[in-house]
PDB file of N, CA and C in Angstrom:
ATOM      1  N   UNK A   1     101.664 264.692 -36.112  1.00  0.00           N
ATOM      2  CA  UNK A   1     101.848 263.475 -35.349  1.00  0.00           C
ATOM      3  C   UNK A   1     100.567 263.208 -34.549  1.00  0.00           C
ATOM      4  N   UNK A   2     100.082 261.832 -35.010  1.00  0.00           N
ATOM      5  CA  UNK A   2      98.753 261.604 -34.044  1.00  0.00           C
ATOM      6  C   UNK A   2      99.487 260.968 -32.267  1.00  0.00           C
ATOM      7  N   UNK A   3      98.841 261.454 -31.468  1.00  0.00           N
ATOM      8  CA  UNK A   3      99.307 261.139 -30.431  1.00  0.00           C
ATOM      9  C   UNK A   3      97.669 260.823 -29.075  1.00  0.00           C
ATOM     10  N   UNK A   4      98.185 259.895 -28.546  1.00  0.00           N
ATOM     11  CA  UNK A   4      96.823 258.959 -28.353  1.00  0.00           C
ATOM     12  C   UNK A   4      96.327 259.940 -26.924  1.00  0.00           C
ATOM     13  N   UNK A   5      95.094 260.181 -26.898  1.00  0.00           N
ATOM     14  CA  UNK A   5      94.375 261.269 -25.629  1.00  0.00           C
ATOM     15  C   UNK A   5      94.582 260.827 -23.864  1.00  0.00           C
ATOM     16  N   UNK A   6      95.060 261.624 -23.308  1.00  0.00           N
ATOM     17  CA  UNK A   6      95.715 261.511 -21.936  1.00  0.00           C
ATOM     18  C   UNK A   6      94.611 262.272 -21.506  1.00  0.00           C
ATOM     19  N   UNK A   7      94.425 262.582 -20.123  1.00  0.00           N
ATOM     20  CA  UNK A   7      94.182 263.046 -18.815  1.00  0.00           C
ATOM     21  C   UNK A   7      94.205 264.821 -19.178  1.00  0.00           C
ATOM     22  N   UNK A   8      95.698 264.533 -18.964  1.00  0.00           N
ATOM     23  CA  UNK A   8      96.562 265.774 -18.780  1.00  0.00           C
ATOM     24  C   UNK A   8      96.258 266.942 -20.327  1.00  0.00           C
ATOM     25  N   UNK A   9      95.220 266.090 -21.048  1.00  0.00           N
ATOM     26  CA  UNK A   9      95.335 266.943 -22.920  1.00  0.00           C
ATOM     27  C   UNK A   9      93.791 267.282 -22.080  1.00  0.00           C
ATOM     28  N   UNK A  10      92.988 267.402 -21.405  1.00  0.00           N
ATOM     29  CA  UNK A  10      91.594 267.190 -21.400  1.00  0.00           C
ATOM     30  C   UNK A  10      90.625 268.603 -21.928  1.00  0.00           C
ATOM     31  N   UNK A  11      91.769 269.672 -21.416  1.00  0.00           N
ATOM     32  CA  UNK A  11      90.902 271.257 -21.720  1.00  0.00           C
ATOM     33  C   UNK A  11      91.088 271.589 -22.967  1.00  0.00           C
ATOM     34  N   UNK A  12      92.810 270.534 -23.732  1.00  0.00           N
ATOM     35  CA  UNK A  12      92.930 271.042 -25.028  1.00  0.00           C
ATOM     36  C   UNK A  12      91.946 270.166 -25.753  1.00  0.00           C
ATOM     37  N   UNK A  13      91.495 268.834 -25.597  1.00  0.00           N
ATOM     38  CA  UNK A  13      90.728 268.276 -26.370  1.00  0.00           C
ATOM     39  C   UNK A  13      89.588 268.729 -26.140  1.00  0.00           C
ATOM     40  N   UNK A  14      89.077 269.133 -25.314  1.00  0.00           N
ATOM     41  CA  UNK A  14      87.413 269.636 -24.884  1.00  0.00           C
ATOM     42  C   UNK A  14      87.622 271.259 -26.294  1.00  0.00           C
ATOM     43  N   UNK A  15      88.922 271.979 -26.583  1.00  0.00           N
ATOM     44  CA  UNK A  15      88.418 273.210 -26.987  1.00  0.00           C
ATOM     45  C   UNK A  15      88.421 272.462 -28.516  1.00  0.00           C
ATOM     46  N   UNK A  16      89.152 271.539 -29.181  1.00  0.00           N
ATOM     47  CA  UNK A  16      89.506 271.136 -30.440  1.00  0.00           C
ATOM     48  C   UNK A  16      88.187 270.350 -30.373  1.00  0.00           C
ATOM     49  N   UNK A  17      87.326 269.809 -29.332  1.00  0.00           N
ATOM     50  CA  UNK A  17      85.796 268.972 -29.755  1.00  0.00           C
ATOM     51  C   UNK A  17      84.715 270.384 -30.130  1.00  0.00           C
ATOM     52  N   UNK A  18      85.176 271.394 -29.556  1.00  0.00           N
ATOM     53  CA  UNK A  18      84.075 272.248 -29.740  1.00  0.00           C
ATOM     54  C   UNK A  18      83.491 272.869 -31.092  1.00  0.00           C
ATOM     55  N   UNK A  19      84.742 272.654 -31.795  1.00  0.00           N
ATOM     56  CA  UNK A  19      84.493 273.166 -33.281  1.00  0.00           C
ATOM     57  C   UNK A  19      83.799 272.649 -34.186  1.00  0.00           C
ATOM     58  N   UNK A  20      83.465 271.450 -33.726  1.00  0.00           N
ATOM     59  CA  UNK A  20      82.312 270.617 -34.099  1.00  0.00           C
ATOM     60  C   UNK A  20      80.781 270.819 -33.619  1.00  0.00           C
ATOM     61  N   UNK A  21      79.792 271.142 -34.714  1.00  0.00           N
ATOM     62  CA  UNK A  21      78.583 271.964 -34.299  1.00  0.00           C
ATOM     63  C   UNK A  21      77.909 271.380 -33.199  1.00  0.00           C
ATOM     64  N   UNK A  22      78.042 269.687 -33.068  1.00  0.00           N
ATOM     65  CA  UNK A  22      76.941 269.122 -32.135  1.00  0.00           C
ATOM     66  C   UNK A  22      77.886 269.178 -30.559  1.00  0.00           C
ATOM     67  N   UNK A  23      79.230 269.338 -30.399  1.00  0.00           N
ATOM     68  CA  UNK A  23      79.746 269.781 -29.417  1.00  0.00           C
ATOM     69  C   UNK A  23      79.816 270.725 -28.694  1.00  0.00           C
ATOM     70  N   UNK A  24      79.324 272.020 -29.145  1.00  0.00           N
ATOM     71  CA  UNK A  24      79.500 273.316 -28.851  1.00  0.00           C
ATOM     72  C   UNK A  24      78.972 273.607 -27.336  1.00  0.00           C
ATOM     73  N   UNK A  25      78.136 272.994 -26.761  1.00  0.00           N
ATOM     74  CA  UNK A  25      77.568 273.356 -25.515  1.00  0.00           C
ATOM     75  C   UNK A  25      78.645 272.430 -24.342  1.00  0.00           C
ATOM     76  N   UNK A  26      78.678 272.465 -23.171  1.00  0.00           N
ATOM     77  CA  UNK A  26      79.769 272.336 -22.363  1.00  0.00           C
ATOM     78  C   UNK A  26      79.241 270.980 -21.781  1.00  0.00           C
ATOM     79  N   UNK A  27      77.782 271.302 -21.395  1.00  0.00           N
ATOM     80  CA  UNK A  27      77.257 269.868 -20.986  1.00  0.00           C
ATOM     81  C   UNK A  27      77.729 268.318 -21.753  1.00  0.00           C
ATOM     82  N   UNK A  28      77.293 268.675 -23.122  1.00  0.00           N
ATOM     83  CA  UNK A  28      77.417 267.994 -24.258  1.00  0.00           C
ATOM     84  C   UNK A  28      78.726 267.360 -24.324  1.00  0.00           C
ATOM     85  N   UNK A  29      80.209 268.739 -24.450  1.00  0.00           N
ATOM     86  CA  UNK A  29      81.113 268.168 -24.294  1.00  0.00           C
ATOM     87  C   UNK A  29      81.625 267.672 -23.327  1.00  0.00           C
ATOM     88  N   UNK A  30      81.129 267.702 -22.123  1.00  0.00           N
ATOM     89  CA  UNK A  30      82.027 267.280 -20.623  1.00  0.00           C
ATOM     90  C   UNK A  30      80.962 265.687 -20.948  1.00  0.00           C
ATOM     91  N   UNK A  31      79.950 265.325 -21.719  1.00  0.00           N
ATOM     92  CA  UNK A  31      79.351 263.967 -21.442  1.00  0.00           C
ATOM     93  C   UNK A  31      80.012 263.148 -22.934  1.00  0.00           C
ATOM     94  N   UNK A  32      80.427 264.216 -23.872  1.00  0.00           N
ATOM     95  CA  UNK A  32      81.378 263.314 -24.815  1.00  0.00           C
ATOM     96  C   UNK A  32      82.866 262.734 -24.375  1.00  0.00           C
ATOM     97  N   UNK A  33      83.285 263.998 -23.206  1.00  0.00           N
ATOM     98  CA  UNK A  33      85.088 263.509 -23.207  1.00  0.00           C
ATOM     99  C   UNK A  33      84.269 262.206 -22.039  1.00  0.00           C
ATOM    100  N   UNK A  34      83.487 262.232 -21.259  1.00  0.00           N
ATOM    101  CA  UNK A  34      83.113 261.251 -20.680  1.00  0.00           C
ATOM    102  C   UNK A  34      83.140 259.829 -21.196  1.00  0.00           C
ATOM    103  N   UNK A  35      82.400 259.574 -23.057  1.00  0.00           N
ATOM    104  CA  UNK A  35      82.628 258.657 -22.858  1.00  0.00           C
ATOM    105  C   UNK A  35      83.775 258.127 -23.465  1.00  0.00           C
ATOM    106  N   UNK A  36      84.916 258.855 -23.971  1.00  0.00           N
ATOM    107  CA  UNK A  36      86.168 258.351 -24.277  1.00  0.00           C
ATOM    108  C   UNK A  36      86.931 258.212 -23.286  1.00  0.00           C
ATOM    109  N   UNK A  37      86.559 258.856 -21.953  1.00  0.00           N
ATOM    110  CA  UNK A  37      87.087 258.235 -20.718  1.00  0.00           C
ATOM    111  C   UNK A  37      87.021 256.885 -20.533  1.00  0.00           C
ATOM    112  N   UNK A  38      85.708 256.543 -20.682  1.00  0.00           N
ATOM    113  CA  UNK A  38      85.150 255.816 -19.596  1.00  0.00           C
ATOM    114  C   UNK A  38      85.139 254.495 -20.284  1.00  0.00           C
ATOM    115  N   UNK A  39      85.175 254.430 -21.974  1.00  0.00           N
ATOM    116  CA  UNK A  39      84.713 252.823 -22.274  1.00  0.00           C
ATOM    117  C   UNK A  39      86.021 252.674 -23.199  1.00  0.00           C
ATOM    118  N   UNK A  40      86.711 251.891 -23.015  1.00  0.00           N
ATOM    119  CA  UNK A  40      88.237 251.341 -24.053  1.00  0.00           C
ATOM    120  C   UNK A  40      88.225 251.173 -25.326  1.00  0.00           C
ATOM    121  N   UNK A  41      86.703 251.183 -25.804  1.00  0.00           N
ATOM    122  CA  UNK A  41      86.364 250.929 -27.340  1.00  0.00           C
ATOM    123  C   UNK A  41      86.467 252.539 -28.050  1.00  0.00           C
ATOM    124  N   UNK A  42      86.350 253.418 -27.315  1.00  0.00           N
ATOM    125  CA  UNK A  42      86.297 254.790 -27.620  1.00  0.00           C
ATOM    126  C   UNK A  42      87.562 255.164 -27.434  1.00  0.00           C
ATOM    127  N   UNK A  43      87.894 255.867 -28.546  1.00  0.00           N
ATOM    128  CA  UNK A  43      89.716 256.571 -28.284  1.00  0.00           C
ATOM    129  C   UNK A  43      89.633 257.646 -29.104  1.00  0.00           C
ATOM    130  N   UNK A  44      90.490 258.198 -28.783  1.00  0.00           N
ATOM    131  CA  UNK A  44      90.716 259.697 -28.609  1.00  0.00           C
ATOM    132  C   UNK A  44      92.099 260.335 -28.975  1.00  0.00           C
ATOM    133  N   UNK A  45      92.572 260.816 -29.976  1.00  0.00           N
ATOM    134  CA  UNK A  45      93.767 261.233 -30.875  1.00  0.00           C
ATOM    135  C   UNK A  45      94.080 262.492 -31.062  1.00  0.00           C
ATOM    136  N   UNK A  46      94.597 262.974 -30.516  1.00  0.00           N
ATOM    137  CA  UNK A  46      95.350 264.474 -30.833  1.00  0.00           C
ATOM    138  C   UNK A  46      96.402 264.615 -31.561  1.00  0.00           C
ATOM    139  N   UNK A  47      96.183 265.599 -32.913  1.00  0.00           N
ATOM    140  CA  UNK A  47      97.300 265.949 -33.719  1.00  0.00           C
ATOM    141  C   UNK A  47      98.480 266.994 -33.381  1.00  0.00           C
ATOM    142  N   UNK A  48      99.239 266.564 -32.819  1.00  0.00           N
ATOM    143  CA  UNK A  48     100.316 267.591 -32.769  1.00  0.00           C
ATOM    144  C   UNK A  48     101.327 268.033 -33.820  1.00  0.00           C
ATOM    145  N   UNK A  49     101.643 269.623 -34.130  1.00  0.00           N
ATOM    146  CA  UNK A  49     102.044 270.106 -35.292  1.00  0.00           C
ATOM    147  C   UNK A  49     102.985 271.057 -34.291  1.00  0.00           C
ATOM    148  N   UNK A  50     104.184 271.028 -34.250  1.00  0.00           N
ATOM    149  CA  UNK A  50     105.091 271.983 -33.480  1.00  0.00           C
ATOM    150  C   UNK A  50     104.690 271.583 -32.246  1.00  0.00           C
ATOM    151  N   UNK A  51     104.577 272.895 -31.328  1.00  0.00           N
ATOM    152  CA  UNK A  51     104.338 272.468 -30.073  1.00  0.00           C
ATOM    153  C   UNK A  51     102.894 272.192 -29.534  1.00  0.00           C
ATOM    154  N   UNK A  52     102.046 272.627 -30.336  1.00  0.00           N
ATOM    155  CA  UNK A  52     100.446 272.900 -30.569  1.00  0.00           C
ATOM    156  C   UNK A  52     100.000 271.783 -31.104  1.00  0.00           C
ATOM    157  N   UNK A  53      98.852 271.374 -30.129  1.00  0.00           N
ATOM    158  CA  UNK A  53      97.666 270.461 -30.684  1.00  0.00           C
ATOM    159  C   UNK A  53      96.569 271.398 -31.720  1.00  0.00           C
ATOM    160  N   UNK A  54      96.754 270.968 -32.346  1.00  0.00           N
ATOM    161  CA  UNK A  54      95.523 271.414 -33.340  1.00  0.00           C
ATOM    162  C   UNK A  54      94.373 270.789 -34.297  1.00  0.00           C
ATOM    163  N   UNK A  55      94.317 269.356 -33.838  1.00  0.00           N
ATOM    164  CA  UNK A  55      93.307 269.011 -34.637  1.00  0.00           C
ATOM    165  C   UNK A  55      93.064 267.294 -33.671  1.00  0.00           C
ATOM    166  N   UNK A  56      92.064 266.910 -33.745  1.00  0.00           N
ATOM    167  CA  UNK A  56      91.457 265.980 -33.052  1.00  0.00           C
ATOM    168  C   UNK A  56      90.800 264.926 -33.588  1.00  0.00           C
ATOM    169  N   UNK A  57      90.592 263.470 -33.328  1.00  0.00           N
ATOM    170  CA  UNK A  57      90.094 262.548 -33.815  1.00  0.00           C
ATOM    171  C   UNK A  57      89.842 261.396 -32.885  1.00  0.00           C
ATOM    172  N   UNK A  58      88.516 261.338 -33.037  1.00  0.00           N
ATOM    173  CA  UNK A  58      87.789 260.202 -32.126  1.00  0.00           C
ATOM    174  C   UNK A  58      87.034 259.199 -32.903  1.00  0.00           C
ATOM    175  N   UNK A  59      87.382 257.867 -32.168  1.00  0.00           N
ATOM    176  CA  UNK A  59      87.083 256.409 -32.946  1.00  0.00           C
ATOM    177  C   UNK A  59      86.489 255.823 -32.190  1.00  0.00           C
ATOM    178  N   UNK A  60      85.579 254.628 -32.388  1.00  0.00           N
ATOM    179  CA  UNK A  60      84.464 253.779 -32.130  1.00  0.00           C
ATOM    180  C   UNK A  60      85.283 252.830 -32.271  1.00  0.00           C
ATOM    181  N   UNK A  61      86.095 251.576 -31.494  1.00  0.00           N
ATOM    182  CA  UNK A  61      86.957 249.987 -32.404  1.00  0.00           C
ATOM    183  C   UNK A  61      86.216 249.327 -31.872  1.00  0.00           C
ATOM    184  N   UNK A  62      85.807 248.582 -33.315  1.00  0.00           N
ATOM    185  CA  UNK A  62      84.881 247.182 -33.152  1.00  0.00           C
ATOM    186  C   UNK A  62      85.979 246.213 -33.408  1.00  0.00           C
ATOM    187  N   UNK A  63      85.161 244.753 -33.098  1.00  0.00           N
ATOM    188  CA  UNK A  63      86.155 243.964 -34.047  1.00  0.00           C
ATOM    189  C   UNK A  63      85.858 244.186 -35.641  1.00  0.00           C
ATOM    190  N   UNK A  64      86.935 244.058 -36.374  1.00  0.00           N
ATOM    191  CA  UNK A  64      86.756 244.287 -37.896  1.00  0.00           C
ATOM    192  C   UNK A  64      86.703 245.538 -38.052  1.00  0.00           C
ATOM    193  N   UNK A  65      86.175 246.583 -37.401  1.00  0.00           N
ATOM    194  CA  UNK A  65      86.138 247.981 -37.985  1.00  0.00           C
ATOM    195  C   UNK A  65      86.441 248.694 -36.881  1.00  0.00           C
ATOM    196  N   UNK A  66      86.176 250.191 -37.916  1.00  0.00           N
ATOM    197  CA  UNK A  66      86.400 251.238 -36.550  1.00  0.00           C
ATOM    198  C   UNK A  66      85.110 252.675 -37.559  1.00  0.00           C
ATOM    199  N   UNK A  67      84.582 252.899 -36.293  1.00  0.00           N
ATOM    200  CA  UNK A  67      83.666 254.570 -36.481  1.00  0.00           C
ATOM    201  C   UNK A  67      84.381 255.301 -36.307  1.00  0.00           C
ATOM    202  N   UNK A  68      84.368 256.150 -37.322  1.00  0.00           N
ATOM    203  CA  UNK A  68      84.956 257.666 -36.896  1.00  0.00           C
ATOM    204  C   UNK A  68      84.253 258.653 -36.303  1.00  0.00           C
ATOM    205  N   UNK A  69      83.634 258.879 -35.286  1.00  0.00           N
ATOM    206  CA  UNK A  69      82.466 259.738 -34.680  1.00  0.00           C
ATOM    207  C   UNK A  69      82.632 261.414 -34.673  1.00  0.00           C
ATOM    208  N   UNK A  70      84.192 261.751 -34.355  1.00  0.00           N
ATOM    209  CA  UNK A  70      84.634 263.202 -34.346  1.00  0.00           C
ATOM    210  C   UNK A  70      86.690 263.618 -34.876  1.00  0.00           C
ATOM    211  N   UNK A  71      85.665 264.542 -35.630  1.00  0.00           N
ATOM    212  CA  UNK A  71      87.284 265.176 -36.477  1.00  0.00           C
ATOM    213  C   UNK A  71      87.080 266.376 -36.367  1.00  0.00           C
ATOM    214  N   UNK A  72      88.217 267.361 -35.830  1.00  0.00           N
ATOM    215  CA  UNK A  72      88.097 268.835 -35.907  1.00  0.00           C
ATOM    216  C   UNK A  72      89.323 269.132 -35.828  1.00  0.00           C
ATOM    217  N   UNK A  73      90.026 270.432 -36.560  1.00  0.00           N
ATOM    218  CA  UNK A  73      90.505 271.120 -36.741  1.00  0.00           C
ATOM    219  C   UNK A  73      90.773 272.547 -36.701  1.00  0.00           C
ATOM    220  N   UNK A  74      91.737 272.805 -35.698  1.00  0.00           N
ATOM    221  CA  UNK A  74      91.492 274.555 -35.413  1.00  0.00           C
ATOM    222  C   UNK A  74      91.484 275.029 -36.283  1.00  0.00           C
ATOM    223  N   UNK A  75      90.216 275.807 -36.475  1.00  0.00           N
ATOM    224  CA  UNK A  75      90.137 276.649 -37.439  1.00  0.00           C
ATOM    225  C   UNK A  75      91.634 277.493 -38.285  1.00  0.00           C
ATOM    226  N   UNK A  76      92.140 277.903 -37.627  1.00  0.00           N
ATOM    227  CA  UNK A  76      93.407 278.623 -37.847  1.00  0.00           C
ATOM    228  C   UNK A  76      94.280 277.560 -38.644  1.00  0.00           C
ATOM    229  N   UNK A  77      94.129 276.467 -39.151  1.00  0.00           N
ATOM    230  CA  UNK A  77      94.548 275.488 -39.664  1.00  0.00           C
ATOM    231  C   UNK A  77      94.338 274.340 -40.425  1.00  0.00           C
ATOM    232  N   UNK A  78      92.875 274.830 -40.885  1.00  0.00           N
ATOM    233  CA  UNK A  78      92.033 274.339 -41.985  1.00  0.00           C
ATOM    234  C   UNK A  78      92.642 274.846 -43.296  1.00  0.00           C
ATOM    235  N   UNK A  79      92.388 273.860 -43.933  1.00  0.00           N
ATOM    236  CA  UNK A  79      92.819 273.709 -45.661  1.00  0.00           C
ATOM    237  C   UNK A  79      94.790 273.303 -45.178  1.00  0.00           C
ATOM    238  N   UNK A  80      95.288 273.237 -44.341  1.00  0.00           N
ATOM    239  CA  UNK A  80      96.201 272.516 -44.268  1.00  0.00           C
ATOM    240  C   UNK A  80      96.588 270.639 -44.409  1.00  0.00           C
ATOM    241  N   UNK A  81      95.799 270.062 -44.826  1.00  0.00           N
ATOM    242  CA  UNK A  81      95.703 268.650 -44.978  1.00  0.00           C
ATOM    243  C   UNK A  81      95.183 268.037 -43.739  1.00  0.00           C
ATOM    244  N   UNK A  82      95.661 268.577 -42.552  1.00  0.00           N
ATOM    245  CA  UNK A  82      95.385 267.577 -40.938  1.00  0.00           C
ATOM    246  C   UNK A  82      94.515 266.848 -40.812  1.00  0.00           C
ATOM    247  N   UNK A  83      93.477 267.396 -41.531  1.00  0.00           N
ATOM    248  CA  UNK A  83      92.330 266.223 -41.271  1.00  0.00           C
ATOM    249  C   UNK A  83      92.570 265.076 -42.327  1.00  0.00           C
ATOM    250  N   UNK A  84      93.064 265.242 -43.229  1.00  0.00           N
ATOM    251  CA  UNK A  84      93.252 263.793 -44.283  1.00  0.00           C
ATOM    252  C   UNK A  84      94.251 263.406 -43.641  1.00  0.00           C
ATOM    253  N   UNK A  85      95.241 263.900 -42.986  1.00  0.00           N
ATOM    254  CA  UNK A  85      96.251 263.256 -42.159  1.00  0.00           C
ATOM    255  C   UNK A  85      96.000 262.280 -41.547  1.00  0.00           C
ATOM    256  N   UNK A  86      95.571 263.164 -40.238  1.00  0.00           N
ATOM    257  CA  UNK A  86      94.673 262.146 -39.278  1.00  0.00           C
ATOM    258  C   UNK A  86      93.931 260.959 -39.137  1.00  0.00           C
ATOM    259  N   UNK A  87      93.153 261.100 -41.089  1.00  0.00           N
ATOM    260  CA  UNK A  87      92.358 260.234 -41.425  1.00  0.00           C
ATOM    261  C   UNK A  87      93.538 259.032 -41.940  1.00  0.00           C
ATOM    262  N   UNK A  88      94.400 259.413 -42.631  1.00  0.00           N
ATOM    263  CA  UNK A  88      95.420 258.088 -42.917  1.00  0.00           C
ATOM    264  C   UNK A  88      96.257 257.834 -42.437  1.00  0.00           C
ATOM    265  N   UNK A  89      96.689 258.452 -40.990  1.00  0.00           N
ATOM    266  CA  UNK A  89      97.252 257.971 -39.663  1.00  0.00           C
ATOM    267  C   UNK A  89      96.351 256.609 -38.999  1.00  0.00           C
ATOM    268  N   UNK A  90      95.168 257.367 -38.917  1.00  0.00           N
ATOM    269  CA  UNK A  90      94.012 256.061 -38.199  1.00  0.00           C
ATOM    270  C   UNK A  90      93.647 254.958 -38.993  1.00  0.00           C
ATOM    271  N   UNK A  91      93.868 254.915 -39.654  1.00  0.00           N
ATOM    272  CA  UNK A  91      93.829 253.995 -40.609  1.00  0.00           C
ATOM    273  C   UNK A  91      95.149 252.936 -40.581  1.00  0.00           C
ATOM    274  N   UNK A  92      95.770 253.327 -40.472  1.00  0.00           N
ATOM    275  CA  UNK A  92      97.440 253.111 -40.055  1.00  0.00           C
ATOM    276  C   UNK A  92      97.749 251.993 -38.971  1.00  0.00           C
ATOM    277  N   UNK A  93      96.918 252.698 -38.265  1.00  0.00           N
ATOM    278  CA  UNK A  93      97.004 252.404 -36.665  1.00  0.00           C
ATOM    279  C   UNK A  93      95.847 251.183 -36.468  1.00  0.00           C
ATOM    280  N   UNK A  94      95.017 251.297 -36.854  1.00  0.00           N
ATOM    281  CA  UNK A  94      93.729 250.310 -36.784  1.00  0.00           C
ATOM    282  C   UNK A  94      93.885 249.229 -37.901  1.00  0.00           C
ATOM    283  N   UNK A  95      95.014 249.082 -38.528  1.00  0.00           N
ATOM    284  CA  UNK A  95      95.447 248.032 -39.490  1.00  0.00           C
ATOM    285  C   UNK A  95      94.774 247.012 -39.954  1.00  0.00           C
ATOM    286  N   UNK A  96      94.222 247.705 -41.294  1.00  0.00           N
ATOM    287  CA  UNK A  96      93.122 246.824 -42.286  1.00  0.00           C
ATOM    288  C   UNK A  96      91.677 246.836 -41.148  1.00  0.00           C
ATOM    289  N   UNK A  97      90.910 247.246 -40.531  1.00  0.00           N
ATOM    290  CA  UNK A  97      90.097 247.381 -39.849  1.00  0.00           C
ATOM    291  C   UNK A  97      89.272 248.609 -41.142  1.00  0.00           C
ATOM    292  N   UNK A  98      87.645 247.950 -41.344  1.00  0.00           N
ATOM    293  CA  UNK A  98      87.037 248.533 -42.370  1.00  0.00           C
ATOM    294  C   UNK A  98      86.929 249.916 -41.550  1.00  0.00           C
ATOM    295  N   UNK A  99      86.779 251.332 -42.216  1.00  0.00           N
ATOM    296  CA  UNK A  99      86.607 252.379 -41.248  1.00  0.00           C
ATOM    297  C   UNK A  99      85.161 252.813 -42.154  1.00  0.00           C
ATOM    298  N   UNK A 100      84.598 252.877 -41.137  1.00  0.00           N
ATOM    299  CA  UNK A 100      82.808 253.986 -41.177  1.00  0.00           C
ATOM    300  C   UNK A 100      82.644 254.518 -40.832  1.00  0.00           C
ATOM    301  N   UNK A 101      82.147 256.029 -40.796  1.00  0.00           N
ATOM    302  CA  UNK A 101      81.466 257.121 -40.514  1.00  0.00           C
ATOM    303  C   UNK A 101      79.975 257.271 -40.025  1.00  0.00           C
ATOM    304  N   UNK A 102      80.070 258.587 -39.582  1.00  0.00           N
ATOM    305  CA  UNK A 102      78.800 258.609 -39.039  1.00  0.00           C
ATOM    306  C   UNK A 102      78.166 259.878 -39.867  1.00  0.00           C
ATOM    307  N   UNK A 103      76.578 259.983 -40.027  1.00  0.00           N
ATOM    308  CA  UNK A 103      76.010 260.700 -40.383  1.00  0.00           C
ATOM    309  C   UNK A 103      76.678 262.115 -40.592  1.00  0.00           C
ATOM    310  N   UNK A 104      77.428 262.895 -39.025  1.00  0.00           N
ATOM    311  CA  UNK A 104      78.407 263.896 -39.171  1.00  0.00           C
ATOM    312  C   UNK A 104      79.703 264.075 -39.865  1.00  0.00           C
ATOM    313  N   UNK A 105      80.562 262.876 -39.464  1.00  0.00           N
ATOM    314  CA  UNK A 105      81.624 262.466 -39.904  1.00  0.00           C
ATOM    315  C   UNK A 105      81.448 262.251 -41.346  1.00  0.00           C
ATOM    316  N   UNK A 106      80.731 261.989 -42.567  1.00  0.00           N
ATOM    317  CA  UNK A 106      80.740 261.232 -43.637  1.00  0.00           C
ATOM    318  C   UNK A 106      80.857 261.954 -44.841  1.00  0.00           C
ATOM    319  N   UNK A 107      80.363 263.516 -44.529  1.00  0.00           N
ATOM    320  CA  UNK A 107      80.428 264.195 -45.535  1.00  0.00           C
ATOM    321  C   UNK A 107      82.232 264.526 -45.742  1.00  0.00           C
ATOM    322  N   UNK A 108      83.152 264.729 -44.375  1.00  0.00           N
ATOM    323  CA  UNK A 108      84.088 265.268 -44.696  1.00  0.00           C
ATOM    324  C   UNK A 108      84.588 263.672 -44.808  1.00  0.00           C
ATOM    325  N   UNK A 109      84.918 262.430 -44.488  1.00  0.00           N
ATOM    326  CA  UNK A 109      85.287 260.986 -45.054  1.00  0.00           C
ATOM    327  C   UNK A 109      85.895 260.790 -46.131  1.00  0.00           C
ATOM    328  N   UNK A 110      84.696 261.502 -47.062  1.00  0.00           N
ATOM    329  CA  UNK A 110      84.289 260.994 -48.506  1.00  0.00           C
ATOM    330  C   UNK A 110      85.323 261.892 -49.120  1.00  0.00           C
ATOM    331  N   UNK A 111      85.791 263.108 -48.569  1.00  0.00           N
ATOM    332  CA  UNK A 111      86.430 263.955 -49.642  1.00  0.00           C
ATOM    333  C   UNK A 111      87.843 263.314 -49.418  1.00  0.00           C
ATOM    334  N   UNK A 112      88.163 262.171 -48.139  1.00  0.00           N
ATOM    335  CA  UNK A 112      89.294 261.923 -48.247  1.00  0.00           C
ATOM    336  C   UNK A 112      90.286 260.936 -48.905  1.00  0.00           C
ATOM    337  N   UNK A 113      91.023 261.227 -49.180  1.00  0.00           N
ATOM    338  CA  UNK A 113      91.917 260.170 -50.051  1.00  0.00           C
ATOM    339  C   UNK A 113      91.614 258.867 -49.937  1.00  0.00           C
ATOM    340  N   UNK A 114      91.794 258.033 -50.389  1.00  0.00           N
ATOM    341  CA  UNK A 114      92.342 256.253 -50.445  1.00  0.00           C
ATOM    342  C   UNK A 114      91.470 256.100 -49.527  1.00  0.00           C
ATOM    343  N   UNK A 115      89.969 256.349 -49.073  1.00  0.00           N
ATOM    344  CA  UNK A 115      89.033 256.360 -48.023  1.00  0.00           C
ATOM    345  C   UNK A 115      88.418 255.053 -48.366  1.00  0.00           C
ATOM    346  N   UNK A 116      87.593 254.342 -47.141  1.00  0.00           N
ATOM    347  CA  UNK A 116      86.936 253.427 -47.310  1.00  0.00           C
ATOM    348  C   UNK A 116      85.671 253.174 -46.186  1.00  0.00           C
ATOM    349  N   UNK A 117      85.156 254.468 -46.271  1.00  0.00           N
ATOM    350  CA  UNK A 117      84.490 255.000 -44.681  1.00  0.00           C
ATOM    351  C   UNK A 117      82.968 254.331 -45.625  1.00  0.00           C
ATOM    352  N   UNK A 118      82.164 253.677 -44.573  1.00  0.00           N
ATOM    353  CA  UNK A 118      81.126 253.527 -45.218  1.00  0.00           C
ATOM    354  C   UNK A 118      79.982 253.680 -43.512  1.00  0.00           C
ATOM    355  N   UNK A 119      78.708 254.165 -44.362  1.00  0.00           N
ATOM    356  CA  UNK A 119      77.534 254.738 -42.983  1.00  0.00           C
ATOM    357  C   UNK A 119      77.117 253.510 -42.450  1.00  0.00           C
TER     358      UNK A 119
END
């Protein structure tokens, strides 16, 4: 279940951004959850599976489209689908809105289903 990023998720989304290589330093991530705080075009999605968040997804909404900037998945739960989940949840949700990737984001995009992520 994608469920949209609160306040109260902030230490679980800061550990699910870290698994992502360009996140790993604390600075980095306390100035990324910054800007999904701070600007309404940036949003922020947590996958919940039982009682556990385990996988994460952050979007760029333009008009007409949306960036996918960050996808991660606890390790402990890779090769379980979540991330193609996630990816055709947001898609879902951003209704007919073209979706693009970013340089990071694009390699894993492409492996996903019914995708239409372009750089």
């Amino acid at each position: 279940m994608l469920i949209r990023y609160k306040k109260s998720f902030e230490k679980i989304a800061m550990g699910l951004l870290s698994f992502m290589p360009k996140e790993r330093e604390l600075k980095k991530l306390q100035q990324t959850m910054h800007i999904y705080e701070e600007n309404p075009g940036w949003q922020l999605y947590l996958w919940k599976k039982g009682d556990d968040f385990v996988g994460l997804l952050g979007v760029e909404v333009e008009e007409g489209f949306f960036t996918v900037h960050h996808v991660s998945v606890n390790p402990s739960h890779r090769g379980e689908g979540i991330g193609h989940a996630m990816v055709e949840k947001i898609q879902q949700i951003m209704q007919g809105r073209e979706m693009r990737a970013t340089k990071d984001t694009e390699p894993f995009l492409k492996k996903c289903p019914e995708k239409k992520a372009e750089l």
